[in-house]
N, C-alpha and C. Protein backbone atom coordinates (compact mmCIF):
# COMPACT_ATOMS: atom_id res chain seq x y z
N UNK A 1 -56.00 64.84 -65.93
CA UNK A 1 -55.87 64.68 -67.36
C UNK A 1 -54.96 65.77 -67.90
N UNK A 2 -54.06 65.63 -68.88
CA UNK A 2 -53.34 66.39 -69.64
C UNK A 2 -53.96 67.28 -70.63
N UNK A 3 -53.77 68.68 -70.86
CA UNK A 3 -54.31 69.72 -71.54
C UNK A 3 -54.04 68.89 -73.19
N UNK A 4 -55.07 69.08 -73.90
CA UNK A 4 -54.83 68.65 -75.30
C UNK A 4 -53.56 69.20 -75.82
N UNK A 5 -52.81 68.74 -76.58
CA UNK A 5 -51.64 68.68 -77.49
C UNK A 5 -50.31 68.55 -76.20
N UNK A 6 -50.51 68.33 -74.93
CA UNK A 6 -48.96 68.11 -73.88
C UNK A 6 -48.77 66.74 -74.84
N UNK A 7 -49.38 65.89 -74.97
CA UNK A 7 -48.40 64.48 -75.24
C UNK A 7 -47.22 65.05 -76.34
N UNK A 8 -47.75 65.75 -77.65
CA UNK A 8 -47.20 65.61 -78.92
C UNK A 8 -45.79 67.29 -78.21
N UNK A 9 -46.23 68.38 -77.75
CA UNK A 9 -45.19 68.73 -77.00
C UNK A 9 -44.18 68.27 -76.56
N UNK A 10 -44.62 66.95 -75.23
CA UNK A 10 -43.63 66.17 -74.97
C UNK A 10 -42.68 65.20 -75.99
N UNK A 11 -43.75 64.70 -76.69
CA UNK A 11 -42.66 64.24 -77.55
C UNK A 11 -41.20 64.85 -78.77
N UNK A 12 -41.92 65.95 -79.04
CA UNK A 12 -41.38 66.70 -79.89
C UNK A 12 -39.91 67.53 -78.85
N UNK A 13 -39.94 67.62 -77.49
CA UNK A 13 -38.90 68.36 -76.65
C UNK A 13 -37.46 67.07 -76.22
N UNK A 14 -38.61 66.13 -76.45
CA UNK A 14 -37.59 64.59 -75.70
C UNK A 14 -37.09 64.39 -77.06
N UNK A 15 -37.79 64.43 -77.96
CA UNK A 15 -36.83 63.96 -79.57
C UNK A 15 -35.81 64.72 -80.03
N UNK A 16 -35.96 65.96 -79.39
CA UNK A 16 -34.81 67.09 -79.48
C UNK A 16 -33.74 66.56 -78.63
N UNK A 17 -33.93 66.52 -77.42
CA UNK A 17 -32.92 66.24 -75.94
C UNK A 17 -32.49 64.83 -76.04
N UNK A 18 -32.82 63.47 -77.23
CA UNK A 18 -31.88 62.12 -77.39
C UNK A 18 -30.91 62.26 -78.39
N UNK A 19 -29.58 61.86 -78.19
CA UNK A 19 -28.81 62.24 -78.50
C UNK A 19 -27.59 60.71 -78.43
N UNK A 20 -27.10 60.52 -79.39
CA UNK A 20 -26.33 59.05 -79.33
C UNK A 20 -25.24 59.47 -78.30
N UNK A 21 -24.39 58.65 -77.75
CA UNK A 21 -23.76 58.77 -76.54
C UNK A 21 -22.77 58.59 -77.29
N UNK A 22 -21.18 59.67 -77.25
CA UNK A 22 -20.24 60.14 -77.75
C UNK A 22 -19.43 58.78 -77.33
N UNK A 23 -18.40 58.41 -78.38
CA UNK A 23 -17.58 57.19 -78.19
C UNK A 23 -16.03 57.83 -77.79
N UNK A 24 -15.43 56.71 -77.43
CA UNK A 24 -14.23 56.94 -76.46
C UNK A 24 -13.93 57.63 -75.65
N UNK A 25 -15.30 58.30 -74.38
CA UNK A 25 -14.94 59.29 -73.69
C UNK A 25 -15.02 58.76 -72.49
N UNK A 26 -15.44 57.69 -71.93
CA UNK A 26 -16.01 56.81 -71.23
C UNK A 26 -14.34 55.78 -69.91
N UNK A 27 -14.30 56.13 -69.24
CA UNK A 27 -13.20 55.35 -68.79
C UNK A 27 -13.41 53.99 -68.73
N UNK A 28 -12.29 52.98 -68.90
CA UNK A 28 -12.36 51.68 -68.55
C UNK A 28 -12.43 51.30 -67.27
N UNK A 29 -13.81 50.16 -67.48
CA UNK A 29 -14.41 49.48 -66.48
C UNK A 29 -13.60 48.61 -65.65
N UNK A 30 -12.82 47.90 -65.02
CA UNK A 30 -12.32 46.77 -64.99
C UNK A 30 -12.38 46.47 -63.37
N UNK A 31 -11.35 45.14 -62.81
CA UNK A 31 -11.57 44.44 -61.71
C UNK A 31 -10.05 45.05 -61.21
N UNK A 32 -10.44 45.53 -59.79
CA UNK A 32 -9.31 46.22 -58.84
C UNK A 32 -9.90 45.08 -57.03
N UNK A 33 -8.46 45.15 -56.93
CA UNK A 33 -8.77 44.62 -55.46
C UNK A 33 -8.71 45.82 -54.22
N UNK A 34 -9.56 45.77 -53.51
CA UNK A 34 -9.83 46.93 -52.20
C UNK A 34 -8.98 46.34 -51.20
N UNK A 35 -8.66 46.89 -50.40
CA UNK A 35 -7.89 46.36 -48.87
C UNK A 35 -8.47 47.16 -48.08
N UNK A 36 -9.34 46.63 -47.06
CA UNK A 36 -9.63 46.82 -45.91
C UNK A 36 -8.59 47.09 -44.82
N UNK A 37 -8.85 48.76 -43.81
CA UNK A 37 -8.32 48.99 -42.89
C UNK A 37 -7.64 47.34 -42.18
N UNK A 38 -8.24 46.83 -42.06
CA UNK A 38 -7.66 45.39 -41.28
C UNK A 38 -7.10 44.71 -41.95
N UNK A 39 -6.62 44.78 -43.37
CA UNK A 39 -6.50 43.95 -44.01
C UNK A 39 -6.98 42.80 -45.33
N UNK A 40 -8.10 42.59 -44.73
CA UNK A 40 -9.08 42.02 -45.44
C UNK A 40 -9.60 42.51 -47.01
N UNK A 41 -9.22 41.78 -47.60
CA UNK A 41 -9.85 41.87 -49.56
C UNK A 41 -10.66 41.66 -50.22
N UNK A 42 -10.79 42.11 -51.07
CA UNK A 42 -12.18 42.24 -51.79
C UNK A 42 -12.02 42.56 -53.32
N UNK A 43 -12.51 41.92 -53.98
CA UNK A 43 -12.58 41.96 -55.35
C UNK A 43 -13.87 42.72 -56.01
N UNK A 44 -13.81 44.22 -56.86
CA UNK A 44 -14.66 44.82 -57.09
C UNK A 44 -14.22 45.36 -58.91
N UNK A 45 -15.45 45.63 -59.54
CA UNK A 45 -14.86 46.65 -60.71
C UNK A 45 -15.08 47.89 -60.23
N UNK A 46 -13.89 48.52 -61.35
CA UNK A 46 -14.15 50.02 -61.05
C UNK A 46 -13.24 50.71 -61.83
N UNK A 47 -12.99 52.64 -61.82
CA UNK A 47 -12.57 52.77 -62.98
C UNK A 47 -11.16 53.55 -62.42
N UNK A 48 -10.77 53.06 -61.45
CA UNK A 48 -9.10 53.65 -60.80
C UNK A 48 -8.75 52.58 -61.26
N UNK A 49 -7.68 53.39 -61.46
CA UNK A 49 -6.16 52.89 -61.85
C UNK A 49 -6.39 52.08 -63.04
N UNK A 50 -5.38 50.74 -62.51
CA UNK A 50 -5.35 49.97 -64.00
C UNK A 50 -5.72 48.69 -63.46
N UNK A 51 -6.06 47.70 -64.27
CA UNK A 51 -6.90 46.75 -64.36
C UNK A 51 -5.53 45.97 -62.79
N UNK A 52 -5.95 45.24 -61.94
CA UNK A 52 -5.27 44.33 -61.11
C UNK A 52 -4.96 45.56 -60.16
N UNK A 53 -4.53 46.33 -60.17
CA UNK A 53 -4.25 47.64 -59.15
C UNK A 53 -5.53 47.26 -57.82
N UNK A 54 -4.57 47.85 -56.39
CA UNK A 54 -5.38 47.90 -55.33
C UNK A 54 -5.38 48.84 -54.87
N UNK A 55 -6.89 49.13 -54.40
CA UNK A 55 -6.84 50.44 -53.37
C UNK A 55 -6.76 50.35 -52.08
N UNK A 56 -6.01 50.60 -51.47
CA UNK A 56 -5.94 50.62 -49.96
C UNK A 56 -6.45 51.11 -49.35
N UNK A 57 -7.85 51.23 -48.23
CA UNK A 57 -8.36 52.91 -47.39
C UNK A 57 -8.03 52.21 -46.40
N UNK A 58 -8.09 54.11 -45.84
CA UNK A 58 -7.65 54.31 -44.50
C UNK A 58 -8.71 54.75 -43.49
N UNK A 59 -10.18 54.88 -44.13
CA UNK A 59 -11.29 54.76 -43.32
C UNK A 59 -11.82 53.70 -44.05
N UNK A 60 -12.51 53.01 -43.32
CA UNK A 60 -13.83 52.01 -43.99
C UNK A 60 -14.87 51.83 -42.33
N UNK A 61 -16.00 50.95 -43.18
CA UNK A 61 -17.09 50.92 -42.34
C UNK A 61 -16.93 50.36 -41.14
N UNK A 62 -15.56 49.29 -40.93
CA UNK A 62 -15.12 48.88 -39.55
C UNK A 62 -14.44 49.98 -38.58
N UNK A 63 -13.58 50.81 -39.14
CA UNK A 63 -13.40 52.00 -38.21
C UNK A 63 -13.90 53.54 -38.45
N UNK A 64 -15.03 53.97 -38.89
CA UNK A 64 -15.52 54.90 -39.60
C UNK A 64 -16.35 55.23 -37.87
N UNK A 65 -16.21 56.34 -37.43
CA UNK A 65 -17.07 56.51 -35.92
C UNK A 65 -18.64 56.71 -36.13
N UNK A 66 -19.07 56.78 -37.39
CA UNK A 66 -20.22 56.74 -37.25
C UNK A 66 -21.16 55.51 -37.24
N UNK A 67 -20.38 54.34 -37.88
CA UNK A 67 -20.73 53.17 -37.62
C UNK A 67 -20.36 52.81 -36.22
N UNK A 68 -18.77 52.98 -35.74
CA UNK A 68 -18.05 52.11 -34.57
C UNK A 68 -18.72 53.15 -33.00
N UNK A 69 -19.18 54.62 -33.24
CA UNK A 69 -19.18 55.16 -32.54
C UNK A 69 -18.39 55.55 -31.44
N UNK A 70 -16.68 55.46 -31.43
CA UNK A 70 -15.93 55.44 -30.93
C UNK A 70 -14.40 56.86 -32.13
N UNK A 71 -14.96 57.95 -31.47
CA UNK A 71 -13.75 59.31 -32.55
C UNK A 71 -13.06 59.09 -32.61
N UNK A 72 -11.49 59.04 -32.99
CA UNK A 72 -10.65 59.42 -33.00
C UNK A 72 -9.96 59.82 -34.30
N UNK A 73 -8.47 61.16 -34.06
CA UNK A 73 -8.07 61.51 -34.74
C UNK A 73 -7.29 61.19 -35.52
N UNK A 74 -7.16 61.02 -37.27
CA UNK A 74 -6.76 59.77 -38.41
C UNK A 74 -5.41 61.42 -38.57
N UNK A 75 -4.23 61.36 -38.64
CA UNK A 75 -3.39 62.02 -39.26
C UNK A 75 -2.44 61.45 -39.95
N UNK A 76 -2.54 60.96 -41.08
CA UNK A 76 -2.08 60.14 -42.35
C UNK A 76 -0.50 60.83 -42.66
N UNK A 77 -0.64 61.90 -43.11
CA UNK A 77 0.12 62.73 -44.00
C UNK A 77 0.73 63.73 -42.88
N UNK A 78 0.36 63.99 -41.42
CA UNK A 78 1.22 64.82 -40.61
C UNK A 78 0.34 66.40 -40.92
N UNK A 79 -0.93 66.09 -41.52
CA UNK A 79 -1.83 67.05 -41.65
C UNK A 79 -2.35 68.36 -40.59
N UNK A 80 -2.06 67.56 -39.38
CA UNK A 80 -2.41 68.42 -38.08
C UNK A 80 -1.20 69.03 -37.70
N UNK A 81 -0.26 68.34 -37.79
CA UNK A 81 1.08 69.19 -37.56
C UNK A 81 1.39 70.13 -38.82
N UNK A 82 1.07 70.14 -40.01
CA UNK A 82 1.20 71.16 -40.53
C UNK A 82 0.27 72.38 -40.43
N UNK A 83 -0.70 71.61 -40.19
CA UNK A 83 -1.74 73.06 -39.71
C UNK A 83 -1.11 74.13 -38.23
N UNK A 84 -0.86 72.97 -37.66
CA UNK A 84 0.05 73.40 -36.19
C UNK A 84 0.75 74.61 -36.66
N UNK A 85 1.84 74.16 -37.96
CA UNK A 85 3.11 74.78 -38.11
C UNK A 85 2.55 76.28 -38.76
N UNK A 86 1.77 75.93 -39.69
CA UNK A 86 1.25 77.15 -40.76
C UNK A 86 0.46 77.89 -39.57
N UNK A 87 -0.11 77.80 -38.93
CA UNK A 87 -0.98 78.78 -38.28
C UNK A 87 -0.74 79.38 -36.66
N UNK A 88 0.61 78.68 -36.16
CA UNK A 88 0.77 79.17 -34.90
C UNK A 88 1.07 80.48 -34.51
N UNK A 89 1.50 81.58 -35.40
CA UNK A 89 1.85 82.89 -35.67
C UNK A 89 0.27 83.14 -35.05
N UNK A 90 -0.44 82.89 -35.55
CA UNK A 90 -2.04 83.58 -35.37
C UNK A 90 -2.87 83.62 -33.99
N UNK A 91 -3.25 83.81 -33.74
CA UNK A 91 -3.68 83.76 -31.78
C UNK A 91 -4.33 85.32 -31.44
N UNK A 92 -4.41 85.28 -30.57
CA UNK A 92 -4.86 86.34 -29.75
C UNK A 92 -3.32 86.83 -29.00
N UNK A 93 -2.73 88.43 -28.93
CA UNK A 93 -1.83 88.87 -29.02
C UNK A 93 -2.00 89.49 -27.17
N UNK A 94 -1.28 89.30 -26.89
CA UNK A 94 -1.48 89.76 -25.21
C UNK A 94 -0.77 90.85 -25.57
N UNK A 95 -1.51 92.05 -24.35
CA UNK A 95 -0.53 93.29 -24.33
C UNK A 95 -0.41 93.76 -23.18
């Protein structure tokens, strides 16, 4: 059981903390098409880009290794070769 006067507490802290929900801050909702690693499409809402725009990924649940259980390394952007490039100075220095 609740200590006498928690209800009217509670109410009095929640009537403080509602608050109308601020207008035009909100992004537009709309319908984007997805493309599946393989190809494959899909019609979803959402709030990228602009209304008809598609997103393309480059992981999804058909080649993602934790579903396929099969690793390998995704280098999109040449990401590993720049790490290559930026950090090969660094090592262990023989003398």
């Amino acid at each position: 059981m609740h200590p006498p006067g928690a209800l009217a507490i509670y109410r009095a802290c929640f009537a403080r903390s509602v608050r109308a929900m601020k207008s035009d801050i909100h992004p537009e909702y709309h319908e984007i098409t997805v493309v599946m690693t393989d190809g494959t499409e899909f019609k979803t809402k959402s709030t990228y880009g602009k209304p008809g725009d598609s997103l393309r990924l480059d992981i999804d649940a058909k080649t993602h290794p934790a579903w396929t259980g099969v690793h390998r390394v995704v280098d999109r952007g040449g990401q590993v070769a720049k790490f290559n490039k930026r950090f090969a100075g660094l090592g262990l220095k023989s003398s």
